[in-house]
N, C-alpha and C. Protein backbone atom coordinates (compact mmCIF):
# COMPACT_ATOMS: atom_id res chain seq x y z
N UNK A 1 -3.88 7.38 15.54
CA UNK A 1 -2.81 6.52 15.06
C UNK A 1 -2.71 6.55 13.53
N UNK A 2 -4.02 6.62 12.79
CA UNK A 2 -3.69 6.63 11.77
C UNK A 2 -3.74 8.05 11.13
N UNK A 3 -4.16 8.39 11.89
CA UNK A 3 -4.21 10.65 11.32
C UNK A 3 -2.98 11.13 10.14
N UNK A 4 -1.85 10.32 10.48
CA UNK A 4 -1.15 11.10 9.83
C UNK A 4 -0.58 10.37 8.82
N UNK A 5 -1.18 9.46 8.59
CA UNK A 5 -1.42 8.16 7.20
C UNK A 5 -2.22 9.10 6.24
N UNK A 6 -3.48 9.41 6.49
CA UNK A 6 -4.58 9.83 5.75
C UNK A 6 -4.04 10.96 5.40
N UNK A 7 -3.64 12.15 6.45
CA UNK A 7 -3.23 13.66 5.72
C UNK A 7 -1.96 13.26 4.83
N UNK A 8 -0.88 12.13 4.91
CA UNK A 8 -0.23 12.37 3.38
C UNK A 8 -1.14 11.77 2.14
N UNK A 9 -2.21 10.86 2.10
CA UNK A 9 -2.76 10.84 1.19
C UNK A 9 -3.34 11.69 0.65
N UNK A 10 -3.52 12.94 1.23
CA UNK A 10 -4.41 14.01 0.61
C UNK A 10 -3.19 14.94 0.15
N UNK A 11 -2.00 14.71 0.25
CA UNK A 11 -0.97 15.16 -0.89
C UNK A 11 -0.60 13.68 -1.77
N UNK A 12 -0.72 12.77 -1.90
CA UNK A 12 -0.42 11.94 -2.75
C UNK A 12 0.70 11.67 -2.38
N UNK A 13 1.15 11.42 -1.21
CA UNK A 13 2.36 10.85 -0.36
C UNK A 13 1.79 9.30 0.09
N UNK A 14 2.85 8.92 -0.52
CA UNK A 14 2.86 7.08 0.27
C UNK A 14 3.73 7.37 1.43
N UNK A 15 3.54 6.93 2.70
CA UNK A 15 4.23 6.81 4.22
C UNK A 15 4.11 5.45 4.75
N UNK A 16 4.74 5.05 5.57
CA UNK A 16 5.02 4.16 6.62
C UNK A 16 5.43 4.31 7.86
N UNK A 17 5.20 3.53 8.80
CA UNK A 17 5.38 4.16 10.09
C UNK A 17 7.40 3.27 10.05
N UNK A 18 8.39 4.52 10.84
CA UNK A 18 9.39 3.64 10.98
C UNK A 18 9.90 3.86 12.65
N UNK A 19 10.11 3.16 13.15
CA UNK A 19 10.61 3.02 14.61
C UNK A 19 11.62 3.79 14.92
N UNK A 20 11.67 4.49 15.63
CA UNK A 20 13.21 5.23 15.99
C UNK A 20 14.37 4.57 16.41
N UNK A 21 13.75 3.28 17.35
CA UNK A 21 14.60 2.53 18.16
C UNK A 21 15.05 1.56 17.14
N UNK A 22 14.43 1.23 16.39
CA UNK A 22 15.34 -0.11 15.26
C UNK A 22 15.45 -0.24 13.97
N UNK A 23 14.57 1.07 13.83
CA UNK A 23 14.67 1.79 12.10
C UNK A 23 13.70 0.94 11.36
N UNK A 24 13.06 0.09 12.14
CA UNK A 24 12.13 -1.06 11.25
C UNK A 24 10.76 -0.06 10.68
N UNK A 25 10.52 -0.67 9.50
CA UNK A 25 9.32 0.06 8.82
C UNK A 25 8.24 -1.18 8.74
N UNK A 26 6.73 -0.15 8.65
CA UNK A 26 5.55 -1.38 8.93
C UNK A 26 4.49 -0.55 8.10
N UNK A 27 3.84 -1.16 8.14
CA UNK A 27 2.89 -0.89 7.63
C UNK A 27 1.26 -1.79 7.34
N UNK A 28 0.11 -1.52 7.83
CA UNK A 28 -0.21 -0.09 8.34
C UNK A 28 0.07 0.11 9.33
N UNK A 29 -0.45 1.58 9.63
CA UNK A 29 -0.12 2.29 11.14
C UNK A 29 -0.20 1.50 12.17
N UNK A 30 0.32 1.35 13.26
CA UNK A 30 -0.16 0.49 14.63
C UNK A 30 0.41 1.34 15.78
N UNK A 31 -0.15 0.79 16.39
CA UNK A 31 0.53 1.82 17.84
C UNK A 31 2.04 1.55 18.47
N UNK A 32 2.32 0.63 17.98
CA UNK A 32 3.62 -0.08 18.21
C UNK A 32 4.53 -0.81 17.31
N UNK A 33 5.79 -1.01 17.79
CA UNK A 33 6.87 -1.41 16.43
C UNK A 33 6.57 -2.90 16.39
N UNK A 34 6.52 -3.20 15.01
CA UNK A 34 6.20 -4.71 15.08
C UNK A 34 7.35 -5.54 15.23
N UNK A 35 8.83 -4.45 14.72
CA UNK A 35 9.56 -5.75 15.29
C UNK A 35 10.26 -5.77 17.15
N UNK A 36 10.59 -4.80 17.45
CA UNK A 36 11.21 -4.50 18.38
C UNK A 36 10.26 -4.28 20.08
N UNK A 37 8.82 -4.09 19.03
CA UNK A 37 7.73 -4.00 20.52
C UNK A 37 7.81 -2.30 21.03
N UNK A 38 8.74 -1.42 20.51
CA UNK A 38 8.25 -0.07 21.10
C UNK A 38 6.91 0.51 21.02
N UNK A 39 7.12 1.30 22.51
CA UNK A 39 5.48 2.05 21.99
C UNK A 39 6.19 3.70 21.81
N UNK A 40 6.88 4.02 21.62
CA UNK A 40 7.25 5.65 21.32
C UNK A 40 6.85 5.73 20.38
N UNK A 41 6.70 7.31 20.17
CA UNK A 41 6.20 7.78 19.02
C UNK A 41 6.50 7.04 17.01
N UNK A 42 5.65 6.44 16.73
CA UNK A 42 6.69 6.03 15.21
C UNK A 42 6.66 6.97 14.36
N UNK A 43 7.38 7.59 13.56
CA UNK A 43 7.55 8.58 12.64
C UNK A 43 7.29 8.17 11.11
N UNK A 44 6.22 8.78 10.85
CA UNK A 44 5.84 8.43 9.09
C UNK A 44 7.11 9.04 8.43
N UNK A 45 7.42 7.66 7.48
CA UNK A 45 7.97 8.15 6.24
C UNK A 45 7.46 7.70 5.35
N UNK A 46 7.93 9.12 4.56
CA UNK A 46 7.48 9.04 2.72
C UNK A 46 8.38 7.95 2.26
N UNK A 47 7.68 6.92 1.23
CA UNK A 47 8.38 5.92 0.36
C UNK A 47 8.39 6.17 -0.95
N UNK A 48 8.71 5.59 -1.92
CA UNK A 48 9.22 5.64 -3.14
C UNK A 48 7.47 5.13 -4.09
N UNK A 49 6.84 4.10 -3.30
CA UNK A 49 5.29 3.74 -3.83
C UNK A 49 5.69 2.81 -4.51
N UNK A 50 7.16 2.08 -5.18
CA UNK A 50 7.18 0.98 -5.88
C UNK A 50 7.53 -0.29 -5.36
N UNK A 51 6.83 -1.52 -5.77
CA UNK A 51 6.83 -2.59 -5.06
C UNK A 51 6.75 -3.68 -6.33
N UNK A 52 6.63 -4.66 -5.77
CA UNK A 52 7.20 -5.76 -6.35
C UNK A 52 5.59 -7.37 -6.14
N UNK A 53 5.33 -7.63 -7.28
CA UNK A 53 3.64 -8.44 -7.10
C UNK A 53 4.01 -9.76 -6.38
N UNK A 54 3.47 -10.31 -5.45
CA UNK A 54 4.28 -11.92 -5.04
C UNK A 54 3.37 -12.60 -4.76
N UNK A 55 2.36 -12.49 -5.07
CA UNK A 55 1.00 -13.27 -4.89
C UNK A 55 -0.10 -12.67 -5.37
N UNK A 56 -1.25 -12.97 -6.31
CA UNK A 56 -2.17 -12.77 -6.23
C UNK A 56 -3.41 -13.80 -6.26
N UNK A 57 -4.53 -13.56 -6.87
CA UNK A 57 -5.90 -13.75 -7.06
C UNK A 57 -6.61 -13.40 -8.03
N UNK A 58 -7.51 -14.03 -8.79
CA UNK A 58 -8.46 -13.21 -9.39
C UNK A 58 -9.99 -13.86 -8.73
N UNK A 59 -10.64 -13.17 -7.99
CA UNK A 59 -11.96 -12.82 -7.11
C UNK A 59 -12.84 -13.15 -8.79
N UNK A 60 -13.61 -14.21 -8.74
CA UNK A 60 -14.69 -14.33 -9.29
C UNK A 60 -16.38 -14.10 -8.10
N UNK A 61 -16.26 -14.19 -7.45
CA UNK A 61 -17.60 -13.93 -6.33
C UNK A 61 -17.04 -13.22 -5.78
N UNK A 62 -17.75 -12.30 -5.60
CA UNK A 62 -17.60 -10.64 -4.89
C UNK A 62 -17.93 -10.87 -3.11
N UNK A 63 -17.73 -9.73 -2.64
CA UNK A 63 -18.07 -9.58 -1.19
C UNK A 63 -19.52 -9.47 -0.82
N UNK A 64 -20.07 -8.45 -1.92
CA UNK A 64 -21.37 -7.96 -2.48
C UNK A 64 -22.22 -8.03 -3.94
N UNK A 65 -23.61 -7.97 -3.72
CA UNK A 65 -23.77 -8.57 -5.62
C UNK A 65 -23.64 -7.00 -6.13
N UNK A 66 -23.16 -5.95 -5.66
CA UNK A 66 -22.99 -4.80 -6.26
C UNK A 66 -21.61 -4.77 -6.84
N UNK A 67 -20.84 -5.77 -6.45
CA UNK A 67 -19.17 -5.17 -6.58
C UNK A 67 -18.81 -6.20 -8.06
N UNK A 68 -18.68 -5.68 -9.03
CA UNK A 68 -18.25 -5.58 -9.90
C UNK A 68 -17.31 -7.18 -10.14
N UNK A 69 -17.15 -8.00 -10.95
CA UNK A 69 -16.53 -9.25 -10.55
C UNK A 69 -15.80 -9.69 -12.06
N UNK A 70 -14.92 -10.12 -12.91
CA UNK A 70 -13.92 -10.90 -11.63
C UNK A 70 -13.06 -9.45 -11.75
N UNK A 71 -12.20 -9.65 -10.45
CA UNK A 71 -11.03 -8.27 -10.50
C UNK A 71 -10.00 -8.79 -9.50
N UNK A 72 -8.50 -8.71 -9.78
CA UNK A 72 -7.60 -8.90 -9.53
C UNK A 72 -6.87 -8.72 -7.77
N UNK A 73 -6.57 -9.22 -6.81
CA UNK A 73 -6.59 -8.90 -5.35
C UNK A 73 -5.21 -9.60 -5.80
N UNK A 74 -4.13 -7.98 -5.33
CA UNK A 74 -2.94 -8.73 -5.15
C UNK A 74 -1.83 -8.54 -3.64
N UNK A 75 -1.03 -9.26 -3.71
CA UNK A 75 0.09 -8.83 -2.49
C UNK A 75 1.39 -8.35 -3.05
N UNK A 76 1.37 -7.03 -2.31
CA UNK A 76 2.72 -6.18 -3.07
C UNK A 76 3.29 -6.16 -2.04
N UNK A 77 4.77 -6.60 -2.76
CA UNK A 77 5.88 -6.09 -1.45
C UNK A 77 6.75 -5.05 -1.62
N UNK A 78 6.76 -3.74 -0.70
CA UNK A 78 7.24 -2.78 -0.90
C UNK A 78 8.82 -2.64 -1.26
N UNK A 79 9.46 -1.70 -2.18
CA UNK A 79 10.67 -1.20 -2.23
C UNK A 79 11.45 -1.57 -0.74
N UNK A 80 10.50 -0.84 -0.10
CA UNK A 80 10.90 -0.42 1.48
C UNK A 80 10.63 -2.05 2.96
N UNK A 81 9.94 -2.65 2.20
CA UNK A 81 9.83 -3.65 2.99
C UNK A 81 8.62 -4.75 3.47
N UNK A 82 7.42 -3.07 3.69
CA UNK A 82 6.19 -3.99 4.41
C UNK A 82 5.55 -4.66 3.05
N UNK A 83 4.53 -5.33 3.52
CA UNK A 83 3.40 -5.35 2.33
C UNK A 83 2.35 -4.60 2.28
N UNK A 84 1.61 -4.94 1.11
CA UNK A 84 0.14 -4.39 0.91
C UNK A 84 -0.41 -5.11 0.04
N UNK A 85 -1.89 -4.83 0.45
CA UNK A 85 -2.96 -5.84 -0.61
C UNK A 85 -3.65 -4.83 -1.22
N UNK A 86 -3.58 -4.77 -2.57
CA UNK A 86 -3.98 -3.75 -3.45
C UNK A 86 -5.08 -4.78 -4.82
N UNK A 87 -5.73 -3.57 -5.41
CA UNK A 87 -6.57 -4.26 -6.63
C UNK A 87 -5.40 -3.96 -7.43
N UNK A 88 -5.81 -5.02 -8.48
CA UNK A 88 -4.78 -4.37 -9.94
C UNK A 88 -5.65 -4.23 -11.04
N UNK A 89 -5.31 -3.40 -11.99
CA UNK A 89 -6.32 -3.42 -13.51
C UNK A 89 -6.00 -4.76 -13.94
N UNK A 90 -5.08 -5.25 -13.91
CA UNK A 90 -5.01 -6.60 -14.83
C UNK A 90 -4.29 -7.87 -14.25
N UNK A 91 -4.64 -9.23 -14.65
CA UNK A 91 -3.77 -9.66 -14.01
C UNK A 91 -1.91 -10.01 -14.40
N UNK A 92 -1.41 -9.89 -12.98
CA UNK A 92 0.34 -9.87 -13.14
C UNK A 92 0.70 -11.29 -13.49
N UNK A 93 1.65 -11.26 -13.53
CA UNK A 93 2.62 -12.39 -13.08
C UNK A 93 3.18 -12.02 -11.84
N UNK A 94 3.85 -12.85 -10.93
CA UNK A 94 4.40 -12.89 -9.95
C UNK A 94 6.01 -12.42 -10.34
N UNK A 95 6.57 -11.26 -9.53
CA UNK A 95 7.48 -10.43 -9.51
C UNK A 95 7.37 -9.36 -10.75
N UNK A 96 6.56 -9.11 -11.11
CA UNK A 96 5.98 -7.69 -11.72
C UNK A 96 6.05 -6.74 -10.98
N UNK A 97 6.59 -5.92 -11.31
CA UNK A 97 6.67 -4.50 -10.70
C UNK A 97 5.78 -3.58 -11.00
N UNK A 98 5.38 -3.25 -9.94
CA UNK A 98 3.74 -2.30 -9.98
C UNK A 98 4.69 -0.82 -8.95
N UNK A 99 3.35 0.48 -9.04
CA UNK A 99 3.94 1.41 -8.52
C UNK A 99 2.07 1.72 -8.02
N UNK A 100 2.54 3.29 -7.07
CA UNK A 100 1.42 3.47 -6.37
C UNK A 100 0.80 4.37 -7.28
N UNK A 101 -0.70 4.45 -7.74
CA UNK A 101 -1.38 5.69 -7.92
C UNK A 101 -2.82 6.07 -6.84
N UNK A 102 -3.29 7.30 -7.29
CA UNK A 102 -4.16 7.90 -6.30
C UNK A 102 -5.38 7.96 -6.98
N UNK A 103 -6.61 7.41 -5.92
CA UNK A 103 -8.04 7.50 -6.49
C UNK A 103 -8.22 8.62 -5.03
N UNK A 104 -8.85 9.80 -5.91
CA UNK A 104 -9.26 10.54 -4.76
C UNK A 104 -10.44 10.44 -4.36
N UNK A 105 -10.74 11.03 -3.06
CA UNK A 105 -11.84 10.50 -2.58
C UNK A 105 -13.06 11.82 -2.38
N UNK A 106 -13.85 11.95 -2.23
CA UNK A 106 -14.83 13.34 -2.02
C UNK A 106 -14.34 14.21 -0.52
N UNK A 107 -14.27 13.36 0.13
CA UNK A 107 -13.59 13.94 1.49
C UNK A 107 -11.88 14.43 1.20
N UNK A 108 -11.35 14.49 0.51
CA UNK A 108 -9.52 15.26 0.29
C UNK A 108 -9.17 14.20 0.60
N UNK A 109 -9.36 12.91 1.00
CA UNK A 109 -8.26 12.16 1.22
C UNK A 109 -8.36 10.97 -0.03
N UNK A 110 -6.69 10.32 -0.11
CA UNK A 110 -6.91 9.49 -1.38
C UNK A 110 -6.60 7.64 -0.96
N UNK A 111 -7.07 7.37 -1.35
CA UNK A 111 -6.35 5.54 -1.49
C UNK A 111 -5.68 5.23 -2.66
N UNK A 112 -4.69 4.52 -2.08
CA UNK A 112 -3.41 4.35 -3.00
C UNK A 112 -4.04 2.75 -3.30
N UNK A 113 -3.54 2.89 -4.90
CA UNK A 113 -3.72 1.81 -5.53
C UNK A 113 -2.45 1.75 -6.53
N UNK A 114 -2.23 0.18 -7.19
CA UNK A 114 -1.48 0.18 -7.85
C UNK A 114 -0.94 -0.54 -9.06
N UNK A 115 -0.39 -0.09 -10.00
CA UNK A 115 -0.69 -0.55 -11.09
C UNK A 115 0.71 -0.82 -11.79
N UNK A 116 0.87 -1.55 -13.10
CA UNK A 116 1.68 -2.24 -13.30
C UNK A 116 3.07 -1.09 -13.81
N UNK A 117 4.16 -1.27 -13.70
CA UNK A 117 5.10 0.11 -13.55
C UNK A 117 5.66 -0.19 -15.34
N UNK A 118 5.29 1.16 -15.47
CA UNK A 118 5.64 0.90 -17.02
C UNK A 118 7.55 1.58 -17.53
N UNK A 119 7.35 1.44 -18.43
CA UNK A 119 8.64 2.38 -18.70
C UNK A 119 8.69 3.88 -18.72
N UNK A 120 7.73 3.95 -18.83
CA UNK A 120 7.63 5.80 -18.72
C UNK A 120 7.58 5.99 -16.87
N UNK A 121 6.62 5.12 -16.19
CA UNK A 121 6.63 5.25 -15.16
C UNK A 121 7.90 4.79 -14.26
N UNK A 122 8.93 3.95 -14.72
CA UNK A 122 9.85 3.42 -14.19
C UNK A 122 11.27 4.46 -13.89
């Protein structure tokens, strides 16, 4: 289900799954449309990676005493629709526009993270 999430990260493709039957986009992968309830095949699409900040956090106590503290946990809402919970380098304001970048990983595949959308990047 998620196979073909991970192989566009290893081109630096942002995707979403979108429904055939109602065009709805989600994200992450699931086996089924979240709005309409299909189980047919959902077809990844490539997105644009820019989103919009509408909530965050700044995490002073970590998960672990290894993880690094305080650091920013935010909720991005996509161009395209779904959300995501991403770290940020700094903290936003709410409706800041952030975009996706790539931390690669040793195995070819990358996690998308995202950061505040500048003018060069815009």
């Amino acid at each position: 289900m998620t196979a073909a999430w991970w192989d566009a990260t290893r081109e630096h493709r942002f995707t979403v799954q979108a429904c055939p039957a109602c065009d709805h986009v989600q994200h992450p992968p699931r086996s089924h449309c979240t709005r309409c309830g299909g189980t047919g095949p959902l077809i990844p699409r490539e997105i644009s990676g820019a989103g919009t900040v509408d909530t965050f956090t700044v995490v002073h106590r970590g998960p672990r005493a290894d993880v690094e503290t305080p650091y920013v946990l935010a909720r991005v809402r996509l161009a395209e629709g779904p959300v995501v919970l991403t770290r940020l380098p700094s903290e936003p304001q709410v409706g800041d526009p952030v975009t996706v970048g790539w931390v690669d990983l040793p195995d070819g595949r990358s996690l998308p993270v995202f950061r505040p959308t500048t003018q060069e990047s815009a």
